[in-house]
N, C-alpha and C. Protein backbone atom coordinates (compact mmCIF):
# COMPACT_ATOMS: atom_id res chain seq x y z
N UNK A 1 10.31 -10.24 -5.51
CA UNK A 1 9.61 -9.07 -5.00
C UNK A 1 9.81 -9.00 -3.49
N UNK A 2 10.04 -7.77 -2.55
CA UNK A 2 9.56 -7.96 -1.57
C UNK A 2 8.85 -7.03 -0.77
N UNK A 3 8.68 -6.63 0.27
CA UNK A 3 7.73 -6.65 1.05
C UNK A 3 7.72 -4.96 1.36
N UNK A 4 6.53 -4.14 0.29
CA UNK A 4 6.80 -2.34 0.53
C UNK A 4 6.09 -2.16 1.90
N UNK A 5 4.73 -2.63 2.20
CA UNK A 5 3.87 -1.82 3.40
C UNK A 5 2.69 -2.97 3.85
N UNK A 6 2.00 -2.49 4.64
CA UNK A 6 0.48 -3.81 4.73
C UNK A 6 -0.25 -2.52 4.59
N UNK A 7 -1.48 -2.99 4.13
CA UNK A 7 -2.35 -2.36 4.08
C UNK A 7 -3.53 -2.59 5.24
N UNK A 8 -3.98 -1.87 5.96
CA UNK A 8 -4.92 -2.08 7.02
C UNK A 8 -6.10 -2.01 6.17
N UNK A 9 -7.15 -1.58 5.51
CA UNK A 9 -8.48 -1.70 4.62
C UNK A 9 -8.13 -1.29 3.42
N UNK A 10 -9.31 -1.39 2.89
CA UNK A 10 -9.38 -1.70 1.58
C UNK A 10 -9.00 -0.31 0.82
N UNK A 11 -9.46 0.71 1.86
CA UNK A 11 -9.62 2.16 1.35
C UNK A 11 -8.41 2.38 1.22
N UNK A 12 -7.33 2.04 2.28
CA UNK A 12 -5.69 2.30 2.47
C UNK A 12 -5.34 1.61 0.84
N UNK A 13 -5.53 0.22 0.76
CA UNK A 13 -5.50 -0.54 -0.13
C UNK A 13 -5.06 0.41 -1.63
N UNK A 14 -6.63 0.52 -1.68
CA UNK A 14 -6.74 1.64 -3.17
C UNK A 14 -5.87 2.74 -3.29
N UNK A 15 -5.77 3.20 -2.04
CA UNK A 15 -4.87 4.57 -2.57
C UNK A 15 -3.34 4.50 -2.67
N UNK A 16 -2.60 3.01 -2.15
CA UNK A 16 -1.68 2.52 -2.60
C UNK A 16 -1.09 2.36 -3.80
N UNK A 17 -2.10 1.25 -3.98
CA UNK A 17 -2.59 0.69 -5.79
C UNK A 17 -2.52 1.58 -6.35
N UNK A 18 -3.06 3.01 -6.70
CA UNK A 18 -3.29 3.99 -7.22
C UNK A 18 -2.47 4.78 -7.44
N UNK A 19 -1.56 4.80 -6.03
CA UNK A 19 -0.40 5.36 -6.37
C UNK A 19 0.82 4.80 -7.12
N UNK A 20 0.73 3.33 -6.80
CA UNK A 20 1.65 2.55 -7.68
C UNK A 20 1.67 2.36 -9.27
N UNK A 21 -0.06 2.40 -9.78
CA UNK A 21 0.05 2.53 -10.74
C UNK A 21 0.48 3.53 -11.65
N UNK A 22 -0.39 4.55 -10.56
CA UNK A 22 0.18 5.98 -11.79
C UNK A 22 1.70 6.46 -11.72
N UNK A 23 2.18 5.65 -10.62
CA UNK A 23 4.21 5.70 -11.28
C UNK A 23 4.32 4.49 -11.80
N UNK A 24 3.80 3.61 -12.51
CA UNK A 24 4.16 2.51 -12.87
C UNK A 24 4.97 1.93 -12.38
N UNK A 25 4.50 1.51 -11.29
CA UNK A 25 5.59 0.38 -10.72
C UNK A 25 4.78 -0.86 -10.21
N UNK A 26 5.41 -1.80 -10.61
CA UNK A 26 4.40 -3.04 -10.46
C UNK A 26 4.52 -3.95 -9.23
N UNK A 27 3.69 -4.29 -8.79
CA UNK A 27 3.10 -4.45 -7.63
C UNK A 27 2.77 -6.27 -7.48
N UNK A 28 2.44 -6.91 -6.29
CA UNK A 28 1.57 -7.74 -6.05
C UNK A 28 1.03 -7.71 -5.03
N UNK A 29 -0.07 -8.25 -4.45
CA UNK A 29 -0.61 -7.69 -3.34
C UNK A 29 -1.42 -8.87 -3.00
N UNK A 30 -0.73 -9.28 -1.59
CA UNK A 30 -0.88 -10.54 -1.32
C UNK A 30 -2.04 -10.94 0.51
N UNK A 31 -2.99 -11.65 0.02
CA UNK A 31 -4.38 -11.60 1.15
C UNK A 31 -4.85 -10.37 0.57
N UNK A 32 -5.00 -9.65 -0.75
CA UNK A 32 -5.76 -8.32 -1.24
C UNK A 32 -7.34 -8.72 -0.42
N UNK A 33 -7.82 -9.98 -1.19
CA UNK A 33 -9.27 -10.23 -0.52
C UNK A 33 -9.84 -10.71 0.86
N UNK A 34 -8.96 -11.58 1.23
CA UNK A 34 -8.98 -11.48 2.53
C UNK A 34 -9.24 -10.76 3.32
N UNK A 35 -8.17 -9.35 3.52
CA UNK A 35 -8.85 -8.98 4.30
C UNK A 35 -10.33 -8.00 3.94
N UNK A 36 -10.79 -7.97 2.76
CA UNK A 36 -11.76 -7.42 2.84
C UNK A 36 -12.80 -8.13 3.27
N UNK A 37 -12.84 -9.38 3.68
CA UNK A 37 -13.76 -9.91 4.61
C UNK A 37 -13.55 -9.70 5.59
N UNK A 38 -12.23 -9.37 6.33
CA UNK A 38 -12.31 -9.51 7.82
C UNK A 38 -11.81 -7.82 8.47
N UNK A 39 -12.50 -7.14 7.70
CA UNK A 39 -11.65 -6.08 7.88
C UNK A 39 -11.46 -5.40 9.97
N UNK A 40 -10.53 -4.73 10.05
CA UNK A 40 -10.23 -4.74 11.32
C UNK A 40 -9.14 -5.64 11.99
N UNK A 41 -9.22 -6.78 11.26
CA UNK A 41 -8.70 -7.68 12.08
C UNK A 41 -7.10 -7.68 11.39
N UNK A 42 -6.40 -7.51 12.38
CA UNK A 42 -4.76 -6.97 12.57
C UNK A 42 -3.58 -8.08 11.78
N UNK A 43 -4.26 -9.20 11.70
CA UNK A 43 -3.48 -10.46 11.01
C UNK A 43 -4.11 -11.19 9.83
N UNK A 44 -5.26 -10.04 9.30
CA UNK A 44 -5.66 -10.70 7.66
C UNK A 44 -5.40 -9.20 7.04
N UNK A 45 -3.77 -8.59 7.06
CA UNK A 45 -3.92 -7.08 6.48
C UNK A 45 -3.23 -7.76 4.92
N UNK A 46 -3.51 -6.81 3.96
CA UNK A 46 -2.86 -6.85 2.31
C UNK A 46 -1.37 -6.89 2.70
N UNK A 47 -0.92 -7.69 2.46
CA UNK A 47 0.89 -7.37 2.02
C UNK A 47 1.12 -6.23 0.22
N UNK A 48 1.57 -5.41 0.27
CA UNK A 48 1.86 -4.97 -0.90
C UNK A 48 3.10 -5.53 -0.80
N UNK A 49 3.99 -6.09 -2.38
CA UNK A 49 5.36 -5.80 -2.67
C UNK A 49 5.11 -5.84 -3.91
N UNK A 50 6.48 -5.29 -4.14
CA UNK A 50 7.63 -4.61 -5.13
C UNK A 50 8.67 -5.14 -5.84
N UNK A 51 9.17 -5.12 -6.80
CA UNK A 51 10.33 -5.19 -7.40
C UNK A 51 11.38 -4.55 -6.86
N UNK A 52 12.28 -5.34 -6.15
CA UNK A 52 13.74 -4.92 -5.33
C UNK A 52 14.20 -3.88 -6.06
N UNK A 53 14.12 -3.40 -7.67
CA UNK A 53 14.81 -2.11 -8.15
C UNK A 53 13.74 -1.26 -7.95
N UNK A 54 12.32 -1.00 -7.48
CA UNK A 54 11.70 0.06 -7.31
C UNK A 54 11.24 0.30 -5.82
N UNK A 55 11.79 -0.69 -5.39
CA UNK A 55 11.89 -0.31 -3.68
C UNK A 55 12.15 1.12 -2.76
N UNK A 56 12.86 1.65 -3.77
CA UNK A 56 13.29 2.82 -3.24
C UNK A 56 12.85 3.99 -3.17
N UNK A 57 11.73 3.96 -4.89
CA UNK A 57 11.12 4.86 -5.45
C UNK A 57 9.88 4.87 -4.80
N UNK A 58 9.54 3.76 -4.79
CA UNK A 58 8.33 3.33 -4.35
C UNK A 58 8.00 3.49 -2.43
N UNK A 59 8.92 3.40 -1.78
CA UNK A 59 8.91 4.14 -0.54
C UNK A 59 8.87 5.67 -0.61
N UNK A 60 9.33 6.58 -1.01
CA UNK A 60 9.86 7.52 -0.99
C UNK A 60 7.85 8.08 -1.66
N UNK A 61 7.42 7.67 -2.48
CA UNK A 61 5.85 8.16 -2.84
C UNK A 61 5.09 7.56 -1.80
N UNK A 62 5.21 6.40 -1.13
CA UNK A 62 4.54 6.22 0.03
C UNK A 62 4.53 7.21 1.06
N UNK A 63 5.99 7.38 1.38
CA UNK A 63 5.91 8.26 2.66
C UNK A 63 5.34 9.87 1.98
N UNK A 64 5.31 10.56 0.96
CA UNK A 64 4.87 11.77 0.82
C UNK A 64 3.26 11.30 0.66
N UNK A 65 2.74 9.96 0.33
CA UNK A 65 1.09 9.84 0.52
C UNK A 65 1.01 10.06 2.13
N UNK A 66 1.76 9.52 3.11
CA UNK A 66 1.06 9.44 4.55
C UNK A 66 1.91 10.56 5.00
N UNK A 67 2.92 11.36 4.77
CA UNK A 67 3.19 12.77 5.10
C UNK A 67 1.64 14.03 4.47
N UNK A 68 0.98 13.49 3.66
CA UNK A 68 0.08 14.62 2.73
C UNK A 68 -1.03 14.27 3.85
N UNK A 69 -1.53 12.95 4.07
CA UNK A 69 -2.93 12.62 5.06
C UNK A 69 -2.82 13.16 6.27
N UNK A 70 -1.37 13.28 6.80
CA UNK A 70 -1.51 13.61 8.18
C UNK A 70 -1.56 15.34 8.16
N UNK A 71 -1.32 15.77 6.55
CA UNK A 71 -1.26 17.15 7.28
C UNK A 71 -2.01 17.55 6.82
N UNK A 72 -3.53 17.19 6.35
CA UNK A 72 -4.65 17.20 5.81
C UNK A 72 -5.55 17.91 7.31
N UNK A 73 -5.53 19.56 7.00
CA UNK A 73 -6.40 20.21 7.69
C UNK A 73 -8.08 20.06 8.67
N UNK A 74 -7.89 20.15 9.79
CA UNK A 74 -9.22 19.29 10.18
C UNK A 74 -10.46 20.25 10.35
């Protein structure tokens, strides 16, 4: 597996997960609990990874999740 994104909280976390699941692509997610104790802190973030054949797919739904948040009307 290697290495899709970090997750800064837990909230980022979930909507990852969420997205990974509902394309089925399988995941591990490494310090998941960690940092939910220390949240904030810049060097206990989630590692998500991936399966090297869904690396590609699996970026490509990431970036349209944080292309959709940023253009989320204020």
């Amino acid at each position: 597996m290697i290495h899709l994104t970090n997750a800064q909280d837990v909230g980022e976390l979930a909507m990852i997960k969420s997205l990974l699941d509902g394309n089925r692509i399988a995941y591990v997610v490494h310090g998941e609990h960690v940092s939910s104790l220390y949240p904030g802190m810049p060097f206990f973030v989630s590692r998500v990874m991936v399966d090297a054949a869904d690396q590609v797919r699996a970026e490509v739904l990431l970036s349209r999740l944080r292309l959709s948040i940023r253009e989320t009307p204020t």
